[in-house]
N, C-alpha and C. Protein backbone atom coordinates (compact mmCIF):
# COMPACT_ATOMS: atom_id res chain seq x y z
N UNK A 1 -16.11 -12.49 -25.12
CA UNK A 1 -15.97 -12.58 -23.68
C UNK A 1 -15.29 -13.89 -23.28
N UNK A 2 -15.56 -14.96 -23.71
CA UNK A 2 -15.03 -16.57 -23.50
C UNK A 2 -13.68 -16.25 -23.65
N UNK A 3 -13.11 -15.62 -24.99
CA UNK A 3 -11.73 -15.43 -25.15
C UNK A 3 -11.35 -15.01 -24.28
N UNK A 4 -11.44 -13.63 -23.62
CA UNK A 4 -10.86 -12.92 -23.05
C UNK A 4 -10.86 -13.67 -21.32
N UNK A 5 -11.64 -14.38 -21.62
CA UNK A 5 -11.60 -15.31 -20.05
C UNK A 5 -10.59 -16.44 -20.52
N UNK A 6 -10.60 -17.24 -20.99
CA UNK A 6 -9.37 -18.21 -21.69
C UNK A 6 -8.41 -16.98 -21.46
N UNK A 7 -7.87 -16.05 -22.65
CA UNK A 7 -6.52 -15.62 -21.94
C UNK A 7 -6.14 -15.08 -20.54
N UNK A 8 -6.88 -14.90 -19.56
CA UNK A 8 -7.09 -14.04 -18.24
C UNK A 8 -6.31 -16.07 -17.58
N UNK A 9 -7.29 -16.57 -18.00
CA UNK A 9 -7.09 -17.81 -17.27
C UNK A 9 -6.03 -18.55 -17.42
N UNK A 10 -5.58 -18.63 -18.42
CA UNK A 10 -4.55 -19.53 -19.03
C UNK A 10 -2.92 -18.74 -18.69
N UNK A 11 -3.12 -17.52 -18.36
CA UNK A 11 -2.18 -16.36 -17.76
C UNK A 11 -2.01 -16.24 -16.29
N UNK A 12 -2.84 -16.99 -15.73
CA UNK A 12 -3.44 -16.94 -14.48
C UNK A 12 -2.05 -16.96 -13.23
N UNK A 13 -1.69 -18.05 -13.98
CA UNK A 13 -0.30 -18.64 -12.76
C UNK A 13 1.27 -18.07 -13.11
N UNK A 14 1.25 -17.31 -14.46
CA UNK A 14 2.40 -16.66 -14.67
C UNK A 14 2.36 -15.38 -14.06
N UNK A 15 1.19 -15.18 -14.59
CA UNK A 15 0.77 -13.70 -14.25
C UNK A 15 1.03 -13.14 -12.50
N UNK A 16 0.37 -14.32 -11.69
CA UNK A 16 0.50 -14.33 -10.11
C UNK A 16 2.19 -14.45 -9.75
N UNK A 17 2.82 -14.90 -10.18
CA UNK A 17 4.18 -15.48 -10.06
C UNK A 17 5.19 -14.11 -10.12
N UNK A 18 4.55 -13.18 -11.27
CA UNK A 18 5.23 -12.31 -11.94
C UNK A 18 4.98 -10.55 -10.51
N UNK A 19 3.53 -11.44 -10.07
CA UNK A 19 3.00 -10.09 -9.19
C UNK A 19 3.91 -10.30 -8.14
N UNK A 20 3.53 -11.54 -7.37
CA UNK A 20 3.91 -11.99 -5.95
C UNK A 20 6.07 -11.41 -6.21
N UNK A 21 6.51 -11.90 -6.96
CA UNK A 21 7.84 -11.19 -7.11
C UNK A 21 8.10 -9.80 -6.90
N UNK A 22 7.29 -9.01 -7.76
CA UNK A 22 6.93 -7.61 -7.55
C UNK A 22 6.72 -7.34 -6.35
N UNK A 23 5.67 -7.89 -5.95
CA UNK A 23 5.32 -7.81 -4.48
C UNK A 23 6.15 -7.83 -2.90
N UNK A 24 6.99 -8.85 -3.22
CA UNK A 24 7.68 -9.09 -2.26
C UNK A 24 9.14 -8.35 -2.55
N UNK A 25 9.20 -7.72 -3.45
CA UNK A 25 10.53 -6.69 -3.71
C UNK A 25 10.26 -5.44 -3.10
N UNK A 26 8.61 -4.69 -3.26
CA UNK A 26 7.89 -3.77 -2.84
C UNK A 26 8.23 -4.06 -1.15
N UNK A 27 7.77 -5.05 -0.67
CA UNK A 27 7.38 -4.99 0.89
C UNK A 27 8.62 -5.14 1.20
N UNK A 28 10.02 -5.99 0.84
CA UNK A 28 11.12 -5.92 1.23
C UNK A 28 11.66 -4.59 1.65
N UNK A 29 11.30 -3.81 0.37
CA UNK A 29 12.14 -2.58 0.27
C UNK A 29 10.92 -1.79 1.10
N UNK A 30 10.34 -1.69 1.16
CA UNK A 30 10.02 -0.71 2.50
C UNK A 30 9.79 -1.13 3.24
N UNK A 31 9.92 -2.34 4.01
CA UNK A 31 9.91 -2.14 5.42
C UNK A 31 11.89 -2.52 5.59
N UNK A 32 12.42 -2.72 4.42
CA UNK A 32 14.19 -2.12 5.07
C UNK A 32 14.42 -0.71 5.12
N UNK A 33 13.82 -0.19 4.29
CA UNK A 33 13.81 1.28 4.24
C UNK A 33 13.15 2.91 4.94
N UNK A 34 12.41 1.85 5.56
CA UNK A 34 11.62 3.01 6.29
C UNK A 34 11.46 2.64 7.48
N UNK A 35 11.80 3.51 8.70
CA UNK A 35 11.36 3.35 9.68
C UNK A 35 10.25 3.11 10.51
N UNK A 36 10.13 2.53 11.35
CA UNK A 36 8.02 2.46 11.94
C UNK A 36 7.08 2.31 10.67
N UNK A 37 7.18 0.78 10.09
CA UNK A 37 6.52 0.51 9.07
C UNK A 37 5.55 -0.76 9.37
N UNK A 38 4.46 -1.47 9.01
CA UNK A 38 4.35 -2.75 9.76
C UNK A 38 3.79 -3.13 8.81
N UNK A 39 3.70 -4.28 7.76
CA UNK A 39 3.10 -5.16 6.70
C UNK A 39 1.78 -5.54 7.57
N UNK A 40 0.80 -4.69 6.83
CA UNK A 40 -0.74 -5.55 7.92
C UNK A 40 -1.06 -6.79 6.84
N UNK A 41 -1.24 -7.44 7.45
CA UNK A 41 -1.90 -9.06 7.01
C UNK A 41 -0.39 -9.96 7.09
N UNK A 42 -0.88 -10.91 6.93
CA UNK A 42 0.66 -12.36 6.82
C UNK A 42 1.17 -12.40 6.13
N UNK A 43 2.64 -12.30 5.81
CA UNK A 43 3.78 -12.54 4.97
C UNK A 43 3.06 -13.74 4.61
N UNK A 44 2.63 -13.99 3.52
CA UNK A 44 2.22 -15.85 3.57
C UNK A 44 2.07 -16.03 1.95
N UNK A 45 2.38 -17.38 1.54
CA UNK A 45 2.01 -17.66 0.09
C UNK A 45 1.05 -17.28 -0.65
N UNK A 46 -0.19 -17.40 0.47
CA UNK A 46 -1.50 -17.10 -0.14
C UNK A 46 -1.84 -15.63 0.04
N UNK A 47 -0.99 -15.16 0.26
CA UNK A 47 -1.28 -13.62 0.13
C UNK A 47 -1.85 -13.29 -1.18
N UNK A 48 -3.23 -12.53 -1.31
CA UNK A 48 -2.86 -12.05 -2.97
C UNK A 48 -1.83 -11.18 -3.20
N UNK A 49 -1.56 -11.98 -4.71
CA UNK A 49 -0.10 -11.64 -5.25
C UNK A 49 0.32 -10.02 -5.47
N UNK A 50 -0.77 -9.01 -5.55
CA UNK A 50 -0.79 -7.98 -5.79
C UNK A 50 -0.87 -6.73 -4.58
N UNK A 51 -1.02 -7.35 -3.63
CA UNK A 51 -1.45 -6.42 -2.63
C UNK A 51 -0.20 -6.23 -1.55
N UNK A 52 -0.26 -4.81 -1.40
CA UNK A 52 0.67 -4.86 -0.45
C UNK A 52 0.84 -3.69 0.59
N UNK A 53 0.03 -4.21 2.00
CA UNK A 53 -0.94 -2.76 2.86
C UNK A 53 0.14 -2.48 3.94
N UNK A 54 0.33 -1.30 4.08
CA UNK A 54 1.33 -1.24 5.33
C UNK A 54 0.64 0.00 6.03
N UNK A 55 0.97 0.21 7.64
CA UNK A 55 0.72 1.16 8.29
C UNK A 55 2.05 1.87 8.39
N UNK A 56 2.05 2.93 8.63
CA UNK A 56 3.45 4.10 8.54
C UNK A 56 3.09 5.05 9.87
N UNK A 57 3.43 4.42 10.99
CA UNK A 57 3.32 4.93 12.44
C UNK A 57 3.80 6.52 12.26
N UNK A 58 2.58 7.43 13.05
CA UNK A 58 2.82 8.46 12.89
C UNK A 58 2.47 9.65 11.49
N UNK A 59 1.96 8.33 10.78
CA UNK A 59 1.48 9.41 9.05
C UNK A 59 -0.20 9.29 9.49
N UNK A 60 -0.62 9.99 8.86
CA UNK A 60 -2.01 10.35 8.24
C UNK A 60 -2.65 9.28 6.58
N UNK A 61 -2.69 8.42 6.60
CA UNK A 61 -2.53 8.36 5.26
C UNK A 61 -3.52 9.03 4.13
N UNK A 62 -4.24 9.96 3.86
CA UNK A 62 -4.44 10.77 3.56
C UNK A 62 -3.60 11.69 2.91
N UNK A 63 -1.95 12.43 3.67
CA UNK A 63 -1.45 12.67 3.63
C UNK A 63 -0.30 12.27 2.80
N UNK A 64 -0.12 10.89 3.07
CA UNK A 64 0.66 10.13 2.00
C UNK A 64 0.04 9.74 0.68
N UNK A 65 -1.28 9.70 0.66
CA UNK A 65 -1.91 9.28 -0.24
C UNK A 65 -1.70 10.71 -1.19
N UNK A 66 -1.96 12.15 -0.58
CA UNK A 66 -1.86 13.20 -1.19
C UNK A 66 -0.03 13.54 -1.88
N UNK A 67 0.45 13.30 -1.29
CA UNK A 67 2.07 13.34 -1.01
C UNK A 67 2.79 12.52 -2.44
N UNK A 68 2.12 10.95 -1.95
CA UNK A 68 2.23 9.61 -3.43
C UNK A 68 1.85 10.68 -4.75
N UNK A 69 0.41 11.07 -4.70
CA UNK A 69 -0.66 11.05 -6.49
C UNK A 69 0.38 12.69 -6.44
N UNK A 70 0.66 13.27 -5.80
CA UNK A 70 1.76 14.70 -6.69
C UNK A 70 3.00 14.25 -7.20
N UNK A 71 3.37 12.73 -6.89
CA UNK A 71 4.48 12.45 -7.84
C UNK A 71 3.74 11.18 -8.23
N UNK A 72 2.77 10.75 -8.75
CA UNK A 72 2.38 9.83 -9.79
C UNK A 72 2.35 8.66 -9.26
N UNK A 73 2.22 8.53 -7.97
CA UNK A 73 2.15 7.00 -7.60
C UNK A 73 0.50 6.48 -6.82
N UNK A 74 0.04 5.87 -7.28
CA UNK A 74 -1.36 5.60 -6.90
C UNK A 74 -1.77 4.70 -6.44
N UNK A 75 -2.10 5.10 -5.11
CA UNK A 75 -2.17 4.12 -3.95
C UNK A 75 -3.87 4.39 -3.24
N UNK A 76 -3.86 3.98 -2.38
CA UNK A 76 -5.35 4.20 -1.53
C UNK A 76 -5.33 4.35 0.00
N UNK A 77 -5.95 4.73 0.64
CA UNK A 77 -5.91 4.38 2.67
C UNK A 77 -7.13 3.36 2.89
N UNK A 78 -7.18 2.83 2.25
CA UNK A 78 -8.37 1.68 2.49
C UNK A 78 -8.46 0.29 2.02
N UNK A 79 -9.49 -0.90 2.21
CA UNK A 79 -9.45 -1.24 1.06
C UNK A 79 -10.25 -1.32 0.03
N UNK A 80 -10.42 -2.22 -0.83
CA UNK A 80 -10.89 -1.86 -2.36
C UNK A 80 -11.97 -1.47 -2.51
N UNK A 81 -12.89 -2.55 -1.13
CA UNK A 81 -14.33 -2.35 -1.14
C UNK A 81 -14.83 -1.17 -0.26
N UNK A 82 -13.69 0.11 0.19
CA UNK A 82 -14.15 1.02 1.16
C UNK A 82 -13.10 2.25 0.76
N UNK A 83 -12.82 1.67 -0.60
CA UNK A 83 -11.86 3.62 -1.11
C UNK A 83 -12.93 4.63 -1.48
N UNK A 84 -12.38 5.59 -0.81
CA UNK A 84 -13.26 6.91 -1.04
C UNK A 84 -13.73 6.93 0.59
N UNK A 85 -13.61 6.50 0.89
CA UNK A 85 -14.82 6.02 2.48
C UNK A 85 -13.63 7.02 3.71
N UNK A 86 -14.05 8.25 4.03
CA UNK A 86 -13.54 8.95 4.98
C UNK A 86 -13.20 8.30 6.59
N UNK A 87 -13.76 6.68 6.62
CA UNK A 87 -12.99 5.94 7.78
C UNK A 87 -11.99 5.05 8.23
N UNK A 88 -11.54 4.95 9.30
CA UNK A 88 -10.63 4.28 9.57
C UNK A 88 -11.18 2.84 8.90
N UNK A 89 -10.15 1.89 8.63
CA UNK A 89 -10.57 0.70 7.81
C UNK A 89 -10.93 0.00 8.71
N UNK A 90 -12.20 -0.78 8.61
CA UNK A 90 -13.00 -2.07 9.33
C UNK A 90 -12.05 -2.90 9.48
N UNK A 91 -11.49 -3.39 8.09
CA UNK A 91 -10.65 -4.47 8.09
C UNK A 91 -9.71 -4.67 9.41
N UNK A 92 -9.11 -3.55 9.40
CA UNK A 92 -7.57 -3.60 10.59
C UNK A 92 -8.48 -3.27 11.69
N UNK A 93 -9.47 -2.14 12.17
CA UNK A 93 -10.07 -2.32 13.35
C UNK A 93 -10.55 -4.03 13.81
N UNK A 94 -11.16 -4.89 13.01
CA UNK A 94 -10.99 -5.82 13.50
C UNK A 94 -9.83 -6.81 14.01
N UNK A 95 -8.86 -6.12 13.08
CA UNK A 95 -7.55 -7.33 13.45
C UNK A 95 -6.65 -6.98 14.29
N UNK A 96 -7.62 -5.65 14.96
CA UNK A 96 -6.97 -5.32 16.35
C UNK A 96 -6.50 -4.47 16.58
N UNK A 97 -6.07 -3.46 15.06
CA UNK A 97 -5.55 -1.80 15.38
C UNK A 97 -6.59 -1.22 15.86
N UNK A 98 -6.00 0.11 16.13
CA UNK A 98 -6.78 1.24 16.70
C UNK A 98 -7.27 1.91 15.73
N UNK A 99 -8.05 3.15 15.88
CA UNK A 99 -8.52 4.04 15.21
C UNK A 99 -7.44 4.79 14.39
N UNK A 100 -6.23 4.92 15.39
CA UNK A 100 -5.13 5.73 14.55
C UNK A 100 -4.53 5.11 14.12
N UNK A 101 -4.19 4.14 14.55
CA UNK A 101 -3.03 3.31 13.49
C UNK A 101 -3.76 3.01 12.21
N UNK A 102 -5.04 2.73 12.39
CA UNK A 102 -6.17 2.09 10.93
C UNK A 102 -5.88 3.50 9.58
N UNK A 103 -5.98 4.78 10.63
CA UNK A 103 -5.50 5.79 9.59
C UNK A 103 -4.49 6.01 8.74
N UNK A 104 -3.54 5.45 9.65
CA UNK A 104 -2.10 5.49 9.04
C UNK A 104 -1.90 4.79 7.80
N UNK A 105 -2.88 4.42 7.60
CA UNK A 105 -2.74 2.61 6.84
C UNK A 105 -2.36 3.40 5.17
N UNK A 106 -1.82 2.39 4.28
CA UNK A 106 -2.01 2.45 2.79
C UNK A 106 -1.55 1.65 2.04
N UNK A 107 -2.28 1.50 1.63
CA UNK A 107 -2.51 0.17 0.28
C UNK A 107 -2.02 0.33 -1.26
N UNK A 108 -1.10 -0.81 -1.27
CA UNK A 108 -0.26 -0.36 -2.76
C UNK A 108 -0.94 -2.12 -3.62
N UNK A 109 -1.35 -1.39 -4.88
CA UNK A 109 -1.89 -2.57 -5.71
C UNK A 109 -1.30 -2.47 -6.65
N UNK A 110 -0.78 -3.78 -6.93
CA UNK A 110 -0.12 -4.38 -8.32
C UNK A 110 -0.81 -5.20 -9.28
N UNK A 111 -0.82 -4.94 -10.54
CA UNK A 111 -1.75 -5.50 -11.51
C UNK A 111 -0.67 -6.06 -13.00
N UNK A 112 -1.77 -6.50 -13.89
CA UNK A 112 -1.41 -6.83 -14.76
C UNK A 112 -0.25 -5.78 -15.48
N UNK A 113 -0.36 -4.60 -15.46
CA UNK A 113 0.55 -3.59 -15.74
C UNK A 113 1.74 -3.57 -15.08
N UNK A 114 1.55 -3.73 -14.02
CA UNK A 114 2.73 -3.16 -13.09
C UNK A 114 4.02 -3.74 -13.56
N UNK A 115 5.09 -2.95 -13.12
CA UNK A 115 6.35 -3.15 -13.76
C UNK A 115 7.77 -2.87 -12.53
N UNK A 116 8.36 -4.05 -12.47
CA UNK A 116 9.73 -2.80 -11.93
C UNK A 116 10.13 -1.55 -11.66
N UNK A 117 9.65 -1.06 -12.64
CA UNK A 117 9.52 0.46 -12.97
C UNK A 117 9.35 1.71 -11.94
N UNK A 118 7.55 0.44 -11.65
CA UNK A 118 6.67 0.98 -11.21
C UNK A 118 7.42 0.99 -8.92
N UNK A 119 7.45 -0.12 -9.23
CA UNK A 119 8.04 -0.51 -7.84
C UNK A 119 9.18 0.34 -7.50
N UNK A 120 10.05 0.51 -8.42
CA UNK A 120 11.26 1.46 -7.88
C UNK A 120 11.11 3.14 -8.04
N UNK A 121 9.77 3.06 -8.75
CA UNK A 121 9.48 4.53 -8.53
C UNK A 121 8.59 4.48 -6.80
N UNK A 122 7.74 3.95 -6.74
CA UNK A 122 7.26 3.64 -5.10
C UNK A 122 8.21 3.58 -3.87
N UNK A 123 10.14 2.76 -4.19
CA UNK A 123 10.51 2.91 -3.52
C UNK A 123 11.59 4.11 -3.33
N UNK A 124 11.44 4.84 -4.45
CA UNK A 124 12.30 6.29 -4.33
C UNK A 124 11.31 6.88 -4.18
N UNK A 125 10.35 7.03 -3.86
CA UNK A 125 9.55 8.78 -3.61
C UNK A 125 9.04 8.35 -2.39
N UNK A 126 8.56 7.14 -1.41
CA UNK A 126 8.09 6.96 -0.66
C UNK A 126 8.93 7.34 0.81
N UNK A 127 9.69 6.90 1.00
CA UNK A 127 10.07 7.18 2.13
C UNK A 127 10.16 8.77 2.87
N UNK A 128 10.90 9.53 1.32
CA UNK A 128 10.29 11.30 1.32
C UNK A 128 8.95 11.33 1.61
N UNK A 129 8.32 10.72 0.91
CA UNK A 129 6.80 11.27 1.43
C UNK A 129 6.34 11.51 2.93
N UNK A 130 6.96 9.64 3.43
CA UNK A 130 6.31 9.32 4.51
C UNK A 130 7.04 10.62 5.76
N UNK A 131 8.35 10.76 5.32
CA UNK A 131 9.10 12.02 6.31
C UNK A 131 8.33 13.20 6.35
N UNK A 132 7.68 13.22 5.36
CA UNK A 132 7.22 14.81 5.18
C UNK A 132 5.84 14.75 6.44
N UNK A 133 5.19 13.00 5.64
CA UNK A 133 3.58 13.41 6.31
C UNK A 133 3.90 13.18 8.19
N UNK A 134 4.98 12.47 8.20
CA UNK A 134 5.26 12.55 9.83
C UNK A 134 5.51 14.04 10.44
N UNK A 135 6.55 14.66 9.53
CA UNK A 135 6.60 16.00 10.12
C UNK A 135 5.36 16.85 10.33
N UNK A 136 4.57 16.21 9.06
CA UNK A 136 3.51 17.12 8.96
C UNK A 136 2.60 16.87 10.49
N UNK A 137 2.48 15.89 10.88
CA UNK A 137 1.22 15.29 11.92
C UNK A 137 1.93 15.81 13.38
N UNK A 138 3.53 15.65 13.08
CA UNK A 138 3.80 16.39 14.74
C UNK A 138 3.59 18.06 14.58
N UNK A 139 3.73 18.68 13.35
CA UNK A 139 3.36 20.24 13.12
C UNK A 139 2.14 20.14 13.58
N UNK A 140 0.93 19.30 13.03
CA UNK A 140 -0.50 19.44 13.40
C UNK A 140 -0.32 19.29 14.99
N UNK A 141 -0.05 18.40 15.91
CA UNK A 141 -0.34 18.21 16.67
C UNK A 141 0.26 19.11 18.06
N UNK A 142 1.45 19.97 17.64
CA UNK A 142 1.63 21.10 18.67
C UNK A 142 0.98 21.81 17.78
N UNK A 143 0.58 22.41 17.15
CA UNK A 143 -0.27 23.40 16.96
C UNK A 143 -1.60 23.59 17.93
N UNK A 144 -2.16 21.60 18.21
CA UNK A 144 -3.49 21.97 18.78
C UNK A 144 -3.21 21.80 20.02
């Protein structure tokens, strides 16, 4: 266990360096790429290096979340300490969204794995997605 904390630790600041890059290639490219997108939390240094939550005005995220895992990309509508949790996120209701925008929300996490790869597969299937789940929510909504 000591070891495996020594290498976790001693990796610590490459490792963050290597995310936050990732990271900020991810949030670049979709919010140039997609329309009605909004980075929730601060563009800021101290961002953790891995996280990267956006709302997609007009989606369900549910929908995107369903839309993402049929082409292999695995994301969440929440956060870490409230996935699985059928509500709008606490987090953003406090920081001032609404009920619907909190829905819209989804959360992309980058880890020790993550790769380029991974990021340019997120930014080719995403924006399809997000078109689809918009169409989908104005279909739902003349329907009712």
């Amino acid at each position: 266990m000591a070891a495996a904390a020594r290498i976790s630790v001693d990796g610590l600041e490459t490792n963050s360096a290597r995310l936050r890059a990732l990271r900020d290639r991810l949030v670049d490219g979709v919010l140039g790429g997609i329309e009605d997108v909004t980075l929730n939390g601060a563009r800021d240094p101290l961002r953790l290096p891995g996280n990267a939550h956006f709302t997609f005005r007009g989606c369900e995220g549910d929908a995107l979340l369903m839309l993402l895992d049929a082409n292999g990309i695995e994301c969440s509508t929440g956060s870490a300490c409230t996935a699985g949790v059928a509500q709008p996120s606490h987090v953003l209701i406090a920081m001032g969204a609404d009920a619907a925008t909190a829905r819209g929300s989804l959360r992309l996490s980058l880890g020790h794995t993550s790769s380029g790869a991974d990021v340019d597969a997120v930014l080719r299937v995403l924006p399809g997605a997000v078109d689809r789940a918009r169409r989908a929510a104005l279909a739902a909504a003349g329907a009712s």
